[in-house]
N, C-alpha and C. Protein backbone atom coordinates (compact mmCIF):
# COMPACT_ATOMS: atom_id res chain seq x y z
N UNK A 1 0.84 -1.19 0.00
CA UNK A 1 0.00 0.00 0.00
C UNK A 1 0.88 1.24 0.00
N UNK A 2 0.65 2.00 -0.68
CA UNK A 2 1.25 3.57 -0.54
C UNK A 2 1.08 3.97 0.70
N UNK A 3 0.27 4.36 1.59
CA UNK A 3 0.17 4.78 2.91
C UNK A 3 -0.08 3.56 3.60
N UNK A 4 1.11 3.47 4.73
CA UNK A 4 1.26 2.94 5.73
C UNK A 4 1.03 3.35 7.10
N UNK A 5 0.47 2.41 8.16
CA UNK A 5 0.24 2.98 9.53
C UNK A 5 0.69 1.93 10.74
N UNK A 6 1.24 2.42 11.62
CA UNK A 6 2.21 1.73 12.43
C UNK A 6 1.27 1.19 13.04
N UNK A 7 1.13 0.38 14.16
CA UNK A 7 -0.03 -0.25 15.45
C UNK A 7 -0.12 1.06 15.94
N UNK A 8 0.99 1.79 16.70
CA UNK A 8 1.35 2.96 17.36
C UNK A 8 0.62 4.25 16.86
N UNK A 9 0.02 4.76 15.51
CA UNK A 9 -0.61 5.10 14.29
C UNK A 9 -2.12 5.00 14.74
N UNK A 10 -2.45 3.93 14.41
CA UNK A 10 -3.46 3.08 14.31
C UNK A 10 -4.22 3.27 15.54
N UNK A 11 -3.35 3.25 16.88
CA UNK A 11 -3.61 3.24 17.96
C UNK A 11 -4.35 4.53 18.62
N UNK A 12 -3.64 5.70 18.09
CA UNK A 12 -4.05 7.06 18.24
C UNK A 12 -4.95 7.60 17.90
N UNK A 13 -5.20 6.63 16.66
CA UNK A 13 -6.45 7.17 15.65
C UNK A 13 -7.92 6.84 16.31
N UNK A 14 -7.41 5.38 16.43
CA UNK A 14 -8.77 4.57 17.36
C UNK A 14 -9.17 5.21 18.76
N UNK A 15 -8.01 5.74 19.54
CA UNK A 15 -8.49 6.42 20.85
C UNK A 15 -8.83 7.45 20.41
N UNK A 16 -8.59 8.48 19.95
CA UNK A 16 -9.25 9.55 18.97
C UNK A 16 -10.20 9.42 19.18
N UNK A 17 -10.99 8.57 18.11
CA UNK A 17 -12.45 8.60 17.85
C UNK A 17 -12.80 8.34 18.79
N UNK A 18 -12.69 7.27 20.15
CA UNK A 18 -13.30 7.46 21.47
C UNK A 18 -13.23 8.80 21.72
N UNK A 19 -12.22 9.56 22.29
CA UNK A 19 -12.09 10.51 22.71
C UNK A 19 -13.17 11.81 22.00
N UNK A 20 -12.94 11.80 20.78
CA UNK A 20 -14.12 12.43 20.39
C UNK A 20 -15.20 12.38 20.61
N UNK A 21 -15.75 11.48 20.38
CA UNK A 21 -17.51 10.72 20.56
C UNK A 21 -17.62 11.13 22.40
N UNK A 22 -16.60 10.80 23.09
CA UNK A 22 -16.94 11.05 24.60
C UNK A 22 -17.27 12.98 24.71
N UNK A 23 -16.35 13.52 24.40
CA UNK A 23 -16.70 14.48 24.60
C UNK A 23 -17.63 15.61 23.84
N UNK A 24 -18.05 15.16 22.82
CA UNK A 24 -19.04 15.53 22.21
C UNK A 24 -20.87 15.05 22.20
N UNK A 25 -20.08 13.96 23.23
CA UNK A 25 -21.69 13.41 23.98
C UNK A 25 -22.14 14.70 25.25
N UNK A 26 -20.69 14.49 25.81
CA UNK A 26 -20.65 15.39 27.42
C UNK A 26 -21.10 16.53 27.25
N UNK A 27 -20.13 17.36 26.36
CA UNK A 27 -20.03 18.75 26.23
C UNK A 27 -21.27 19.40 24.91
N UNK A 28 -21.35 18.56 23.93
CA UNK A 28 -21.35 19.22 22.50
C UNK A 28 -20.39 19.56 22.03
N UNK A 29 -18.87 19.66 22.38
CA UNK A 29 -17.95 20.39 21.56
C UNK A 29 -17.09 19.15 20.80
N UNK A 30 -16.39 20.19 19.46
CA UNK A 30 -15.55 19.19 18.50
C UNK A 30 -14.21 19.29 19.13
N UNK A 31 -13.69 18.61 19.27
CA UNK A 31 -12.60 18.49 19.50
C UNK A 31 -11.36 18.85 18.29
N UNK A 32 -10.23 19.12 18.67
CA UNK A 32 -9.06 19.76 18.13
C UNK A 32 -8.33 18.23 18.00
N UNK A 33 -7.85 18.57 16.89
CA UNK A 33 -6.47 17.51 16.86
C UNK A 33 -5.23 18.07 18.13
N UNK A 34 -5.21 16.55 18.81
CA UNK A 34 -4.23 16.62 20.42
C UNK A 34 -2.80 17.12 19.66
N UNK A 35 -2.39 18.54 20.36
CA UNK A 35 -0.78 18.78 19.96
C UNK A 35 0.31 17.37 19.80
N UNK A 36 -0.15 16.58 20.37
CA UNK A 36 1.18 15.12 20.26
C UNK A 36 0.64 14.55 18.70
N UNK A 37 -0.09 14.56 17.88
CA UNK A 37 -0.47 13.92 16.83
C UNK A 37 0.44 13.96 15.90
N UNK A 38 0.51 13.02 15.44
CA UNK A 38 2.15 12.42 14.60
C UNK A 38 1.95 13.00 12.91
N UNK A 39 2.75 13.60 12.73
CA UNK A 39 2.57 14.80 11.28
C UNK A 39 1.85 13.89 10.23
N UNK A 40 2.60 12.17 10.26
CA UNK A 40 1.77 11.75 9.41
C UNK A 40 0.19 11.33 9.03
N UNK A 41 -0.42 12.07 10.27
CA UNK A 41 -1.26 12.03 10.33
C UNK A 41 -2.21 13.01 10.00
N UNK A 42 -1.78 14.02 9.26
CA UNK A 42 -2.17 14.89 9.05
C UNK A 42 -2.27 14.83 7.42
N UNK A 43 -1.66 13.95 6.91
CA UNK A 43 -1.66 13.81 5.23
C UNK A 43 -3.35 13.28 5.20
N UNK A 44 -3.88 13.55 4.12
CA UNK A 44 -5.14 13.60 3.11
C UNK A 44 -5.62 11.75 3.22
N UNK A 45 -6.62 11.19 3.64
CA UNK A 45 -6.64 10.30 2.87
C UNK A 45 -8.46 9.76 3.79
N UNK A 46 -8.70 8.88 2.89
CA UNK A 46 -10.22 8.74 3.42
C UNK A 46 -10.01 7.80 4.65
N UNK A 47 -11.26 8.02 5.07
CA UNK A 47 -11.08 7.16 6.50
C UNK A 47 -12.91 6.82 7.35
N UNK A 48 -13.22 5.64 7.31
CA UNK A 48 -14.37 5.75 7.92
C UNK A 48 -14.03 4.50 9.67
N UNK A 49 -15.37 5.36 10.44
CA UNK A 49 -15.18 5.23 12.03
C UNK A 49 -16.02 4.55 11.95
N UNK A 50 -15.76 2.82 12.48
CA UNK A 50 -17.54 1.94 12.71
C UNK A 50 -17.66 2.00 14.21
N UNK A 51 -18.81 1.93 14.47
CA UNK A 51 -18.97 1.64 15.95
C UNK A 51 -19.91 0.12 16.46
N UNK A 52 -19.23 -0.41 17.08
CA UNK A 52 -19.65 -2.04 16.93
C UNK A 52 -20.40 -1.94 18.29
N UNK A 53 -21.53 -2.77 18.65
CA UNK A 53 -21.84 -3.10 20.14
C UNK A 53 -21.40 -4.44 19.89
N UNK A 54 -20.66 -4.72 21.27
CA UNK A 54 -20.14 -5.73 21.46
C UNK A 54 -20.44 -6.97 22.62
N UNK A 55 -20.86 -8.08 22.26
CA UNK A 55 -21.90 -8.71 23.38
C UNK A 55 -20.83 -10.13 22.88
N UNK A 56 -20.85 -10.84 24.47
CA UNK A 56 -20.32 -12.08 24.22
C UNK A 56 -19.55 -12.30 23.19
N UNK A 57 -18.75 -11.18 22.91
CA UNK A 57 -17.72 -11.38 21.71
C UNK A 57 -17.72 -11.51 20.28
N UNK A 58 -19.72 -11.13 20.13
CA UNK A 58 -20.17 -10.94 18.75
C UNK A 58 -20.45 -9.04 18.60
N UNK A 59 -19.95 -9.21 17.62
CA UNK A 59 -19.99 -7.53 17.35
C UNK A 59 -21.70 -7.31 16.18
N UNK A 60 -21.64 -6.11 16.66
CA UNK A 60 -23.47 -5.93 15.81
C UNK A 60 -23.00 -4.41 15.72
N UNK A 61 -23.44 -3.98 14.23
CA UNK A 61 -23.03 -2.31 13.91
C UNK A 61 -24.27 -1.49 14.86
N UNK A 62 -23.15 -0.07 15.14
CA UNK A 62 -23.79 0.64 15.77
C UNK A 62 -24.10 2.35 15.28
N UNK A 63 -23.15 2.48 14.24
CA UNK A 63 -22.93 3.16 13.60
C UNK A 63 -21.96 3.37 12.50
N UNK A 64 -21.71 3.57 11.40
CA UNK A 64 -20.18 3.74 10.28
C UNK A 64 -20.92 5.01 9.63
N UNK A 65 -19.61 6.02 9.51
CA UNK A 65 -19.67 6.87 8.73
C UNK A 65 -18.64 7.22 8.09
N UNK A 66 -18.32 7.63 7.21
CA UNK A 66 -16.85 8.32 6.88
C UNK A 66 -16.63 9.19 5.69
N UNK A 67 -15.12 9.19 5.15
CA UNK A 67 -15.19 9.94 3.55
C UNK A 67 -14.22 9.07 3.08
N UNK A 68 -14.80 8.77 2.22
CA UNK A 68 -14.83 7.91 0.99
C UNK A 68 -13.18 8.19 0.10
N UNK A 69 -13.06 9.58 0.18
CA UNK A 69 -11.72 9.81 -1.11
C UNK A 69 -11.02 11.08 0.02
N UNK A 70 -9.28 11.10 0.07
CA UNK A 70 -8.80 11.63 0.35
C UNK A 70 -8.93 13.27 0.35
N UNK A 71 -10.27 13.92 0.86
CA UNK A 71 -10.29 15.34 1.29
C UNK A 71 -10.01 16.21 2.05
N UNK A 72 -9.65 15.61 3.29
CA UNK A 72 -9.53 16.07 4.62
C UNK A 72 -8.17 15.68 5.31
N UNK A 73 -7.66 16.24 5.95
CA UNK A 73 -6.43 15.77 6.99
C UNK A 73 -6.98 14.36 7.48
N UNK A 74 -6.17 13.11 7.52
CA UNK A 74 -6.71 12.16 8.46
C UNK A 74 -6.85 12.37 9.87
N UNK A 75 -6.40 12.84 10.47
CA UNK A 75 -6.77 12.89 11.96
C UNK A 75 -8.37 13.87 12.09
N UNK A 76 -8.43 14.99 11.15
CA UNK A 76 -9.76 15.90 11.12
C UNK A 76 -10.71 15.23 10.81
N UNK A 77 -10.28 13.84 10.00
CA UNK A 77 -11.60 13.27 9.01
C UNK A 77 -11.80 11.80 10.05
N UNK A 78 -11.18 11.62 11.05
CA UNK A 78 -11.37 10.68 12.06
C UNK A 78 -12.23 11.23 13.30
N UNK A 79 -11.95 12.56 13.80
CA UNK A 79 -12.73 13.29 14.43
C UNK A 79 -14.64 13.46 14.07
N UNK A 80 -14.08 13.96 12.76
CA UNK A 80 -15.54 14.27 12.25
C UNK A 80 -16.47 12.83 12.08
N UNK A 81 -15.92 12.07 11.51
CA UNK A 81 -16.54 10.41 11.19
C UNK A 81 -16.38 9.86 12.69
N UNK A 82 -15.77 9.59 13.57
CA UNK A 82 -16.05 9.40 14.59
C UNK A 82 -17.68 9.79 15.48
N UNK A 83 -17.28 11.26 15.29
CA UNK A 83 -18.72 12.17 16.00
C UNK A 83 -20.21 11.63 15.06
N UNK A 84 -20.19 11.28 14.08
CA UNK A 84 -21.07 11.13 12.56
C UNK A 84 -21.69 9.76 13.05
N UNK A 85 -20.14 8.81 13.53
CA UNK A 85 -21.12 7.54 13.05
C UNK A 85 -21.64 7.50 14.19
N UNK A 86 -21.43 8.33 15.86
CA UNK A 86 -22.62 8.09 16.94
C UNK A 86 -23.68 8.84 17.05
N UNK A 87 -23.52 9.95 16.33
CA UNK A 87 -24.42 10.53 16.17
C UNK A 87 -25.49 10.75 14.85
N UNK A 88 -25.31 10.73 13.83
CA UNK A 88 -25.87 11.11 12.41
C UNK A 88 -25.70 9.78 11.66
N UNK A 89 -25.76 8.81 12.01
CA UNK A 89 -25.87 7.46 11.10
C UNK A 89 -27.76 7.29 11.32
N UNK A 90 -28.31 7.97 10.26
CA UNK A 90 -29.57 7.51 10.20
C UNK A 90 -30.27 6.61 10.42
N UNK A 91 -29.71 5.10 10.57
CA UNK A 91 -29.74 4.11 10.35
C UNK A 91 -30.16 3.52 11.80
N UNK A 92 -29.19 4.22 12.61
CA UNK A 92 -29.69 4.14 14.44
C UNK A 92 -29.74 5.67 14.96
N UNK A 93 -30.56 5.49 16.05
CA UNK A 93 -30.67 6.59 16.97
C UNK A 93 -29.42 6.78 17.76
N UNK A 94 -28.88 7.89 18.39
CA UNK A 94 -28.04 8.42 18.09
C UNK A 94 -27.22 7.88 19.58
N UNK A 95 -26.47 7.99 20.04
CA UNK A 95 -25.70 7.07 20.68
C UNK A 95 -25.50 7.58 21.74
N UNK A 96 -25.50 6.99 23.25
CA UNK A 96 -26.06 7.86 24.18
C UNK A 96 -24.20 7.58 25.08
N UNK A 97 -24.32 8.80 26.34
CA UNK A 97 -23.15 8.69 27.02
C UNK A 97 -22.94 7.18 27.55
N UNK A 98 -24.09 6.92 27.98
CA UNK A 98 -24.09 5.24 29.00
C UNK A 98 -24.06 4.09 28.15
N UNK A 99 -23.43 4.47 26.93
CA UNK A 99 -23.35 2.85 25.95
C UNK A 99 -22.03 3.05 25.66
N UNK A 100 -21.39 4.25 25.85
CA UNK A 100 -20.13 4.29 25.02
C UNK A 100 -19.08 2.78 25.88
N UNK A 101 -19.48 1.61 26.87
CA UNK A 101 -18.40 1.19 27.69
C UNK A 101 -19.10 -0.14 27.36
N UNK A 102 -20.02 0.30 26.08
CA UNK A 102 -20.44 -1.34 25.68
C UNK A 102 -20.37 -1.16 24.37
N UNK A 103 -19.53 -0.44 23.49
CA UNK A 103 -19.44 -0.25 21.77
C UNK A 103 -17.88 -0.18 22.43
N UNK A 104 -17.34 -0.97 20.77
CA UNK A 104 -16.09 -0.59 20.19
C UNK A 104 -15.65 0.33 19.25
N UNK A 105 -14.75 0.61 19.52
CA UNK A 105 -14.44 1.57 17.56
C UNK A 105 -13.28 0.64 16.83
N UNK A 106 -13.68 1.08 15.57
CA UNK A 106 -12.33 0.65 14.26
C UNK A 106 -12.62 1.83 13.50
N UNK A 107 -11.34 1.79 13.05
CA UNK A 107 -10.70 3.35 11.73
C UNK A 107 -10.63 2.49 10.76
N UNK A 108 -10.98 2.78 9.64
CA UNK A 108 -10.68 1.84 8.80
C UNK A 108 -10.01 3.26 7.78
N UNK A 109 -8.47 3.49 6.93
CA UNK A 109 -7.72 4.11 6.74
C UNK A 109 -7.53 3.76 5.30
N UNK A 110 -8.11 4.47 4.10
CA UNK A 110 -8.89 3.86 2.74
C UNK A 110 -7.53 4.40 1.89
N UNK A 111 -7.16 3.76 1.08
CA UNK A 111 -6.37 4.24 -0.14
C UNK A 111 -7.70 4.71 -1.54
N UNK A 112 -6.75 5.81 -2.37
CA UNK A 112 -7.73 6.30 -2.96
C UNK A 112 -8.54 5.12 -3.89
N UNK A 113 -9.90 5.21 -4.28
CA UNK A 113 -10.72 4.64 -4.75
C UNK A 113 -10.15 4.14 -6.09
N UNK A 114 -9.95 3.17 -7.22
CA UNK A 114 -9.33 3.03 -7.82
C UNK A 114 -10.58 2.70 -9.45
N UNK A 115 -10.82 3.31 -10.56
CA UNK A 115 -11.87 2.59 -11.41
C UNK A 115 -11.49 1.21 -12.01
N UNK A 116 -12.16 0.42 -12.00
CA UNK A 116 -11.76 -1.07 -12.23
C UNK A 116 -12.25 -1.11 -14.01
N UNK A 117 -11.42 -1.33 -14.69
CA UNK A 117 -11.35 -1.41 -15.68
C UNK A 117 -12.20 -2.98 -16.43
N UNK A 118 -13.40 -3.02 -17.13
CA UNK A 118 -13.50 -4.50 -17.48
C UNK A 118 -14.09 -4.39 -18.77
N UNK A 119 -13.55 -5.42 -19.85
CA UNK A 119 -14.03 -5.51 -21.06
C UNK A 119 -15.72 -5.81 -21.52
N UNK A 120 -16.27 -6.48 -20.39
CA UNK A 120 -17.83 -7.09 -19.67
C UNK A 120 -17.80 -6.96 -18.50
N UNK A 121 -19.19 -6.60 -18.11
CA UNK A 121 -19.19 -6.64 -16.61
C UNK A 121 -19.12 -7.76 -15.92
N UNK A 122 -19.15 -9.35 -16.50
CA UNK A 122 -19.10 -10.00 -15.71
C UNK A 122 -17.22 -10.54 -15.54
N UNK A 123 -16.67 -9.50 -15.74
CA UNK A 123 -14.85 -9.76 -15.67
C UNK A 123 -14.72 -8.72 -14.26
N UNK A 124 -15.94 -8.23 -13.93
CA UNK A 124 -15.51 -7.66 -12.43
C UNK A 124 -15.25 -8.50 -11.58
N UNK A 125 -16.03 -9.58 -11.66
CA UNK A 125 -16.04 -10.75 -10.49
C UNK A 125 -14.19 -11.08 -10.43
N UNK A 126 -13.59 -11.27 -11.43
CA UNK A 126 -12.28 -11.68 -11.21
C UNK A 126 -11.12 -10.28 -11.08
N UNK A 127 -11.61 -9.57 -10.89
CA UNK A 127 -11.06 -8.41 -10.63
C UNK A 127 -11.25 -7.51 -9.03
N UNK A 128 -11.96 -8.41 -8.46
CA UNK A 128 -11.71 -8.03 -7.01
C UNK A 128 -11.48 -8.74 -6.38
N UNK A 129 -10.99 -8.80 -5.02
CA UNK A 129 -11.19 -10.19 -3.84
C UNK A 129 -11.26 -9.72 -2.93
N UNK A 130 -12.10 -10.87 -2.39
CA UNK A 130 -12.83 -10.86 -0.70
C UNK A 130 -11.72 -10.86 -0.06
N UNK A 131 -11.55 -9.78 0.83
CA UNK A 131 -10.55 -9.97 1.94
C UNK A 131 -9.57 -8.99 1.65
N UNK A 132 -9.28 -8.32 0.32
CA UNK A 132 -8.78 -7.32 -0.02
C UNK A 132 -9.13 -5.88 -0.07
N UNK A 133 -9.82 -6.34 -0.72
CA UNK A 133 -10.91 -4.96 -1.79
C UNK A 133 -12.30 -4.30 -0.69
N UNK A 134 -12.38 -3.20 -1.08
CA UNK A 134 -13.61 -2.51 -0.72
C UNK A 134 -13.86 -2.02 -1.83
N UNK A 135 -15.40 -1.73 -1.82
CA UNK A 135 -16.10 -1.35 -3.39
C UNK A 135 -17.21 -0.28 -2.94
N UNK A 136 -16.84 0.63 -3.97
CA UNK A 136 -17.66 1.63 -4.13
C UNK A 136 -18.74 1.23 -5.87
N UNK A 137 -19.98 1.70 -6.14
CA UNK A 137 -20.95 1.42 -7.14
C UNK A 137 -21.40 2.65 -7.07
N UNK A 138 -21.18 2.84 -8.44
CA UNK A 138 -21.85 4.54 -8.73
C UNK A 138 -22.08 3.96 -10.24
N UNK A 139 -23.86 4.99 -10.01
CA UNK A 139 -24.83 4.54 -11.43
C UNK A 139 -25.66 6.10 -11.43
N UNK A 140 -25.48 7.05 -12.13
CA UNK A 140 -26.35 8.48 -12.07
C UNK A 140 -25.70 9.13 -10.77
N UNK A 141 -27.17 8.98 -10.29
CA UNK A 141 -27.24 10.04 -8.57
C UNK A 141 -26.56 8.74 -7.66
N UNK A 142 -26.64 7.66 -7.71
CA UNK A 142 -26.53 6.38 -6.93
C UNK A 142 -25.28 6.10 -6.25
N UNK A 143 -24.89 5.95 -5.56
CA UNK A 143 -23.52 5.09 -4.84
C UNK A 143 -23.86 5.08 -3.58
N UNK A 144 -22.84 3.78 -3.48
CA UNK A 144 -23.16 2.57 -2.56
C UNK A 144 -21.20 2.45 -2.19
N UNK A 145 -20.89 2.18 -0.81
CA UNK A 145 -19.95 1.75 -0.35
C UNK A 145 -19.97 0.49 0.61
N UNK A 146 -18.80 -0.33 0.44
CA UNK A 146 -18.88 -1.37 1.77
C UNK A 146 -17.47 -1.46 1.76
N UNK A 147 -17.05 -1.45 2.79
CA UNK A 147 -15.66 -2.05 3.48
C UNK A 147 -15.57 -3.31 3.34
N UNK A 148 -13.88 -3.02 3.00
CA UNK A 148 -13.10 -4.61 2.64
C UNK A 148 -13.59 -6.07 4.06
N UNK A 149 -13.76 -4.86 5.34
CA UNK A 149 -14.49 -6.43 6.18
C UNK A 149 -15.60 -7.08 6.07
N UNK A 150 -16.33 -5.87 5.77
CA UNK A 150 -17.74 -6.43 5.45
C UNK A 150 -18.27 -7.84 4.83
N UNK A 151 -17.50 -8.16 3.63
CA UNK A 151 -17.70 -9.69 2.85
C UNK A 151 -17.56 -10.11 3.57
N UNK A 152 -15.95 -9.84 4.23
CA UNK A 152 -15.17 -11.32 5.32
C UNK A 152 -15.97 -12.03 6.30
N UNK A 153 -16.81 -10.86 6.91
CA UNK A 153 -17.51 -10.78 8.30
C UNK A 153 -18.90 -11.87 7.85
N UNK A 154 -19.42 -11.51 6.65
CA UNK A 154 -20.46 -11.73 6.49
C UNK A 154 -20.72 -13.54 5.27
N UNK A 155 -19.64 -13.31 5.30
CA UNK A 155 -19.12 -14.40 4.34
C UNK A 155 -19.15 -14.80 2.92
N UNK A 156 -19.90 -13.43 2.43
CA UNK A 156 -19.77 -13.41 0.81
C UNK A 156 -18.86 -13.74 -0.12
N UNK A 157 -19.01 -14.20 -1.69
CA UNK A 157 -18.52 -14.69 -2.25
C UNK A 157 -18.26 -13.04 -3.05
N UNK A 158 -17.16 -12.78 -4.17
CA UNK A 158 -16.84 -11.79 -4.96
C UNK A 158 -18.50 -11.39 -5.67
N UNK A 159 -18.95 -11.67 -6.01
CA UNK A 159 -20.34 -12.01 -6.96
C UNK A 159 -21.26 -11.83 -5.66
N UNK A 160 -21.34 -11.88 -4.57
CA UNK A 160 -22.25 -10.88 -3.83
C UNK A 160 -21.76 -10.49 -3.25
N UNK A 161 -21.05 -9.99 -2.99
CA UNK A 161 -20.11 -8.87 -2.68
C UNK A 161 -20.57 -7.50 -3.58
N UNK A 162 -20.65 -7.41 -4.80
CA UNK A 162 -20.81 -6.56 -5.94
C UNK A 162 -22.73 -6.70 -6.32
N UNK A 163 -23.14 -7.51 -5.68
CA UNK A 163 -24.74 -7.30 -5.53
C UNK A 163 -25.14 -6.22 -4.55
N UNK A 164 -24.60 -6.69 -3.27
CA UNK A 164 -24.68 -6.46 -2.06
C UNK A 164 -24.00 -5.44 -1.85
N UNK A 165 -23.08 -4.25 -2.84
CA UNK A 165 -22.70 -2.65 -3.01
C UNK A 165 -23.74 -2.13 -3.61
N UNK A 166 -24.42 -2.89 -4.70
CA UNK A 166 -25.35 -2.28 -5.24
C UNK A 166 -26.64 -2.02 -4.64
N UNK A 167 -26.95 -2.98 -3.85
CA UNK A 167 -27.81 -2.66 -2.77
C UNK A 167 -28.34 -1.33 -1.93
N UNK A 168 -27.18 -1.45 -1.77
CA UNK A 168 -26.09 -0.14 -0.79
C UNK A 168 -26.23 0.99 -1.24
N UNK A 169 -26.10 0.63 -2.60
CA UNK A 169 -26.67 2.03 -3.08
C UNK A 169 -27.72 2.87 -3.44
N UNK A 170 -28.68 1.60 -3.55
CA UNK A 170 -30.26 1.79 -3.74
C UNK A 170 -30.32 1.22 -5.23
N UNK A 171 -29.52 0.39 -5.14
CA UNK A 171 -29.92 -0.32 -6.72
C UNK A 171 -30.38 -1.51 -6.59
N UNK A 172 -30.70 -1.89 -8.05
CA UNK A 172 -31.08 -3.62 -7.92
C UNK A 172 -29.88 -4.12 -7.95
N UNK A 173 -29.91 -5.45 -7.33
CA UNK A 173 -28.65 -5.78 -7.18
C UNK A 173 -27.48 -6.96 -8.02
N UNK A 174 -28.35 -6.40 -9.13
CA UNK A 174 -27.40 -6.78 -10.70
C UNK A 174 -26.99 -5.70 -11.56
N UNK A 175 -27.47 -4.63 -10.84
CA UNK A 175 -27.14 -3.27 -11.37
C UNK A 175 -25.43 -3.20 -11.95
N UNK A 176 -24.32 -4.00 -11.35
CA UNK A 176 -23.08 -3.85 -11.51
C UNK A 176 -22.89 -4.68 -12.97
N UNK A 177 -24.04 -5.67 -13.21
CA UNK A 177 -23.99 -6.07 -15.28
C UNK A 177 -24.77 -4.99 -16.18
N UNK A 178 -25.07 -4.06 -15.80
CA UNK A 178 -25.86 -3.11 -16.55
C UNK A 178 -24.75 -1.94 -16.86
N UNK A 179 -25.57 -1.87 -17.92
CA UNK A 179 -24.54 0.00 -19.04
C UNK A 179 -24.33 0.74 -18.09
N UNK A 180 -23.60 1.84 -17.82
CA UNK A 180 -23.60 2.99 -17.02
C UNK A 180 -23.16 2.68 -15.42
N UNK A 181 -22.70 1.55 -15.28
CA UNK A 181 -22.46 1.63 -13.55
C UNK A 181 -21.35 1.47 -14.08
N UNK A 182 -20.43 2.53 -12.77
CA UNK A 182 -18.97 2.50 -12.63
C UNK A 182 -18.56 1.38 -11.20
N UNK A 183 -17.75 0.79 -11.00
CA UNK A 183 -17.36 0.08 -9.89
C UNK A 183 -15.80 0.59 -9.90
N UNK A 184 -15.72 1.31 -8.49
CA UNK A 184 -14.36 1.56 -7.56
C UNK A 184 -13.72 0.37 -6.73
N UNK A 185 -12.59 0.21 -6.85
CA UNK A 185 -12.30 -0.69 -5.56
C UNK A 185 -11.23 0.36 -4.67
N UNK A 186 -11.14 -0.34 -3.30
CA UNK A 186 -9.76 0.28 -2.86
C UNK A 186 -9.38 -0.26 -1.41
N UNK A 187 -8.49 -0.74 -1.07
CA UNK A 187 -7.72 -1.26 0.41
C UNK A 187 -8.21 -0.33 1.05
N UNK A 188 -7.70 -0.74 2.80
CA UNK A 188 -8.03 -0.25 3.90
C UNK A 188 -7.30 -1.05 5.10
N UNK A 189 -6.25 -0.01 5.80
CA UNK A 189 -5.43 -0.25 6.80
C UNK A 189 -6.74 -0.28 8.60
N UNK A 190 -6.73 -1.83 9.07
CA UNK A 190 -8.09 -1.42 9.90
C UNK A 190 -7.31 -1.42 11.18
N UNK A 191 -7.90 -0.67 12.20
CA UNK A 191 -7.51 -1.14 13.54
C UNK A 191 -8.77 -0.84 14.35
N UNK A 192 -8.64 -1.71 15.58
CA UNK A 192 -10.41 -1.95 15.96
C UNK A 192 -9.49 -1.92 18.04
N UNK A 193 -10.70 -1.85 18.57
CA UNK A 193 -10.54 -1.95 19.97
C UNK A 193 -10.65 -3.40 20.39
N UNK A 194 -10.10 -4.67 21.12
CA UNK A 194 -10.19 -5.36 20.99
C UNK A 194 -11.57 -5.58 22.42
N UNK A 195 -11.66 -4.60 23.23
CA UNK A 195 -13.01 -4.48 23.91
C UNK A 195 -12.38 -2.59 24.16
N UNK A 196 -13.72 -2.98 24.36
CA UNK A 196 -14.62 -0.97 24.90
C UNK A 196 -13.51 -0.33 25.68
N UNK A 197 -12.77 0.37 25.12
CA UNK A 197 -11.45 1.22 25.61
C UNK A 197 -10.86 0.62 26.02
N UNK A 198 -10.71 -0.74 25.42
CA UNK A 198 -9.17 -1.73 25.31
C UNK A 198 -8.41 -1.73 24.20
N UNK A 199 -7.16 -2.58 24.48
CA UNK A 199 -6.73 -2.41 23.64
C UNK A 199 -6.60 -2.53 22.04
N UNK A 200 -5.83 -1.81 21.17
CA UNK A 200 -6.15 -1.80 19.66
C UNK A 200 -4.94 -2.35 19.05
N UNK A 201 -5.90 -3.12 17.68
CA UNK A 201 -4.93 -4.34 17.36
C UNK A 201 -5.63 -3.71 15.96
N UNK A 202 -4.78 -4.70 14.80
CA UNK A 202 -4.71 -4.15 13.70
C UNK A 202 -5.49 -5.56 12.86
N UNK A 203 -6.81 -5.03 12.23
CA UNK A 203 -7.52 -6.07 11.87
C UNK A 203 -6.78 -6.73 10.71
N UNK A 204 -6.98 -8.00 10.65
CA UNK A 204 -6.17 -8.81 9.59
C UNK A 204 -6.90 -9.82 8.75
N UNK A 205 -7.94 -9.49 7.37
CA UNK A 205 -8.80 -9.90 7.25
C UNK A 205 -8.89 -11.39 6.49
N UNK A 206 -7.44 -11.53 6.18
CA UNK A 206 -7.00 -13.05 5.56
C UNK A 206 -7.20 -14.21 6.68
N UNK A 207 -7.12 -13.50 7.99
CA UNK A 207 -7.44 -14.41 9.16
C UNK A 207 -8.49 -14.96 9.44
N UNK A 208 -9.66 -14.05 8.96
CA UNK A 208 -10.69 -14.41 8.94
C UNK A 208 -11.51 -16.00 8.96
């Protein structure tokens, strides 16, 4: 990968987004990037914050938000997606002070989106892999994202994997053999809490 992130990296990022989400529950306020934050962390690159509830060692989403393509400083765009996915993930109501010590966080740290080139659409299928790849599906107004864990977690094959973006996006979910859809892929450096303000380890999705 072009951008690399140490455990040590990884580690800062993930308490971060706690640290954010806590005090923007407490206070309302955004927090500043901490003066100790390591310069490389300040380079451009996308980055989305999941928030897992974590029960008997099965994780269930609680929130993910993020940005998609390198716009923002990473540490600013961990802050903001942090605060997003406990608060503004439509999807759940918004995340209260007294749960934050039963959710985890992961950063997931995106290289830019890449267009996948195919002579037919059905030569996408051999042009991504589970356990690698994350996919973006854009058709008009439409796009759809899922993280490279997502398949792993869920156990999809390449071929729904690329249904199941389209989904995501509000399409049918053969939309990725039809004229006019573009399909992105792109890696992602993960690190996750291994429990609720424990420690952070660097997800490894071939382990799976």
């Amino acid at each position: 990968m072009p951008f690399e992130l140490s455990l040590g990296e990884g580690t800062f990022l993930v308490q971060l987004a706690r640290k954010a989400v806590k005090e923007y529950l407490k206070t309302g306020e955004i927090i500043k990037p901490p003066a100790d934050t390591p310069k490389k962390l300040f380079e451009h690159c996308g980055v989305f914050v999941t928030i897992n509830i974590l029960k008997n060692g099965e994780k269930t989403l609680r929130g993910c938000i993020g940005y998609p393509y390198p716009t923002n400083p990473l540490v600013e765009a961990v802050i903001d997606s942090a605060i997003s996915a406990a608060t503004r993930d439509p999807r759940f109501h918004p995340l209260s002070l007294k749960e934050l010590g039963n959710v985890v966080f992961e950063v997931s740290v995106l290289t830019p989106p890449e267009l996948i080139e195919a002579a037919k659409p059905t030569d996408y299928v051999s042009k991504i892999k589970v356990g690698e790849d994350g996919l973006i599906v854009e058709k008009g107004f439409f796009r759809g994202l899922l993280l490279p864990q997502v398949p792993v977690e869920l156990g999809w094959c390449e071929e729904e994997f690329l249904c199941q973006c389209c989904v995501k996006a509000g399409l049918p979910p053969d939309s990725w053999l039809t004229k006019g859809t573009r399909i992105y892929k792109f890696n992602a450096v993960i690190f996750e809490e291994e429990a609720p303000g424990g420690k952070v380890k660097r997800l490894s999705l071939s382990k799976k």
